[in-house]
Protein backbone atom coordinates (compact mmCIF):
# COMPACT_ATOMS: atom_id res chain seq x y z
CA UNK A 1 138.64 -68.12 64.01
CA UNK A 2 136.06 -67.44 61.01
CA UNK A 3 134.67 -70.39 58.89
CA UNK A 4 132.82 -70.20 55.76
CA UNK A 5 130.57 -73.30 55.91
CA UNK A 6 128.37 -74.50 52.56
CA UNK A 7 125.93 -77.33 52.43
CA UNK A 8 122.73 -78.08 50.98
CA UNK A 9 119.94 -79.42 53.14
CA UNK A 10 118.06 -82.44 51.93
CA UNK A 11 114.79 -84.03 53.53
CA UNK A 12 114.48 -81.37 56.15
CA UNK A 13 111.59 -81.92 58.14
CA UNK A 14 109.86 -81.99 61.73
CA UNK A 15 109.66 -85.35 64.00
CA UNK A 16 106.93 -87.76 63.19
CA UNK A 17 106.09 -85.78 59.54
CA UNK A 18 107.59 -86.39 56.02
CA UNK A 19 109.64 -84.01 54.23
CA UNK A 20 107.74 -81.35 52.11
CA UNK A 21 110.09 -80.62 48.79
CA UNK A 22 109.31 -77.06 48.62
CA UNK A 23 110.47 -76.36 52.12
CA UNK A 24 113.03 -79.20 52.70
CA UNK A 25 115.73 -78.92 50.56
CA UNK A 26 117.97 -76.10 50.32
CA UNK A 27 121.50 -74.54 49.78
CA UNK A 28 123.22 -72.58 52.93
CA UNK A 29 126.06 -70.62 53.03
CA UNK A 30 127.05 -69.02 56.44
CA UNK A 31 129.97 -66.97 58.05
CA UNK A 32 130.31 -67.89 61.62
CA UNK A 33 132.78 -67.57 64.33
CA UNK A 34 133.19 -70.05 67.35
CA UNK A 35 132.75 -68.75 70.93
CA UNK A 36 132.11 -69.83 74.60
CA UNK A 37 128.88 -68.51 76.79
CA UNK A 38 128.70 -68.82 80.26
CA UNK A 39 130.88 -71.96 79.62
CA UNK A 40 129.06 -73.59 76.83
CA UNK A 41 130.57 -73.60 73.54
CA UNK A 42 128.97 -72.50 70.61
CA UNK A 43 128.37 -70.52 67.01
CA UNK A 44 128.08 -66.82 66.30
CA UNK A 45 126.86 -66.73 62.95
CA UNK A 46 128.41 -63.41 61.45
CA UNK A 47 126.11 -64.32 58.03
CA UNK A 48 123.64 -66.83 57.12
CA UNK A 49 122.40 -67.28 53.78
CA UNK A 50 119.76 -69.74 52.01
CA UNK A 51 118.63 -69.47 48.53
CA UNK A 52 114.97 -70.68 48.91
CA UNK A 53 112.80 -67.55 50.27
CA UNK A 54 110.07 -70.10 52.03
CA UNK A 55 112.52 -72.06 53.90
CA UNK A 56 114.82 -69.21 54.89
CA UNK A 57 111.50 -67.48 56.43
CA UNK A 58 110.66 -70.92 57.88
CA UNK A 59 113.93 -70.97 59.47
CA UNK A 60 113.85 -67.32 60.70
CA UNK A 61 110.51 -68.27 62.35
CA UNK A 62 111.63 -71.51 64.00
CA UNK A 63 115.31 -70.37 65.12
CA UNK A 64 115.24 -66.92 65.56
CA UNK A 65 118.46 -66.78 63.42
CA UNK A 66 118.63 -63.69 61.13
CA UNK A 67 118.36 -65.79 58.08
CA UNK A 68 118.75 -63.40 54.46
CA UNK A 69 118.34 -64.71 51.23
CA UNK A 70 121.23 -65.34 48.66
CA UNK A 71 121.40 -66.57 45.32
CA UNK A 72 123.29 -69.57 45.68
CA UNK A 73 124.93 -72.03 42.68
CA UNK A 74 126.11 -75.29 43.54
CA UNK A 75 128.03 -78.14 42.00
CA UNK A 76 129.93 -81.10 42.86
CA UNK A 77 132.47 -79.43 45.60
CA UNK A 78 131.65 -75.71 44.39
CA UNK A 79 129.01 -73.61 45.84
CA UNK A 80 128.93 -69.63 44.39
CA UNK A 81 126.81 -66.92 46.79
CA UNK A 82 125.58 -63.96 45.35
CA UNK A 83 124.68 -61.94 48.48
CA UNK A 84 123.71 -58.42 48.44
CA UNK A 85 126.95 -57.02 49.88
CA UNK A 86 129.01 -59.58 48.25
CA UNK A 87 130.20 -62.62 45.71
CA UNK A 88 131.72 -65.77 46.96
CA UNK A 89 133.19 -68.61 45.43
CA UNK A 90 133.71 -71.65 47.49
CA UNK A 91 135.20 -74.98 46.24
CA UNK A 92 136.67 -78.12 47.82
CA UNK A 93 138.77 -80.78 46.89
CA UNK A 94 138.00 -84.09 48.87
CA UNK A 95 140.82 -86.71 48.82
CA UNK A 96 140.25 -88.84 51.60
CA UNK A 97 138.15 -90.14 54.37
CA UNK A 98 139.78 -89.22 58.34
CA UNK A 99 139.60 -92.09 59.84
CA UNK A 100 139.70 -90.53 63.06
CA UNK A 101 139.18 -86.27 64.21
CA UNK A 102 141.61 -84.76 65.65
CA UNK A 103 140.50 -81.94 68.74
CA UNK A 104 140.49 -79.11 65.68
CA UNK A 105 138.09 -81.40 63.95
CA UNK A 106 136.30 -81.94 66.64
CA UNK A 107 136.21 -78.14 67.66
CA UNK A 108 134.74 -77.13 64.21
CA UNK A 109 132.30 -79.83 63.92
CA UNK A 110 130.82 -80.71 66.71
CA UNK A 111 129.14 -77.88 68.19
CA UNK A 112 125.70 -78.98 68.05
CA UNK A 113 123.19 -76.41 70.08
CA UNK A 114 122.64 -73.35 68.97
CA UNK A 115 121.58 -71.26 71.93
CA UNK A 116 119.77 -68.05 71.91
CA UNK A 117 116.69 -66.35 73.72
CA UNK A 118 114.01 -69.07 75.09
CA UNK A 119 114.99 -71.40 72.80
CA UNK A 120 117.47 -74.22 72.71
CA UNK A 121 117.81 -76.14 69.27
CA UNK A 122 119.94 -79.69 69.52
CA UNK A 123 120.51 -81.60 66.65
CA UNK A 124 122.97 -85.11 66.62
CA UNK A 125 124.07 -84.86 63.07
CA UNK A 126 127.05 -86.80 62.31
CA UNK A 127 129.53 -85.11 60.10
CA UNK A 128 131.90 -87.07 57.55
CA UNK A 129 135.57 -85.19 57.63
CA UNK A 130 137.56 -85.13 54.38
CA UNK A 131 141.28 -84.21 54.05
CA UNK A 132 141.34 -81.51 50.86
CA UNK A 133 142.03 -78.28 49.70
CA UNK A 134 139.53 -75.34 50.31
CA UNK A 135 139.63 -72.27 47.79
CA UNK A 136 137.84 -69.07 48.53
């Protein structure tokens, strides 16, 4: 399975320090797949795309992920990436809260470590599911 996952980052920042706007806040875009490693699961991201150059070269630095810049538009439920290779047009239409995931829901969503030479990354993000329509 492939997913095409948009978002836009607000108040990034390390433990213990406040966010700094330049850096903080930015629009991703990212093409990933879902596999298992020596049975952990986790995310092989196929693409990843941020439209700020200073906090996509933070990110690079930090991560190790392969990071590239893209111009990217958003609006309520409608992000646009203008990568080098490529245009894509992503919108959503939210109707309704789950009340509860289901194990696909859970399988998408909840993979939180992204492992990957030395370095382990673990976040505890809680993500809000919406029943809707997706458009590419």
């Amino acid at each position: 399975m492939v997913s095409v996952v948009a978002f836009t980052i607000k108040h990034l920042r390390p433990p213990l320090l406040p966010p700094f706007p330049i850096i903080s806040a930015f629009n991703e875009v990212n093409i990933r797949t879902y596999v298992t490693a020596e049975s952990k699961p986790g995310i092989y991201f196929i693409d990843i795309r941020a439209d700020k150059l200073l906090s996509l070269r933070l990110a690079r630095l930090i991560t190790g992920l392969n990071y590239q810049h893209g111009n990217i538009e958003r609006k309520r439920n409608w992000y646009s990436l203008n990568a080098e290779k490529y245009l894509l047009s992503i919108s959503s239409s939210p109707q309704s809260r789950v009340q509860s995931k289901i194990n696909l829901d859970k399988w998408l969503t909840e993979r939180y470590c992204v492992t990957y030479i030395r370095r382990i990354i673990c976040t505890d993000t809680r993500f809000i599911i919406l029943n809707g329509n997706l458009t590419t």
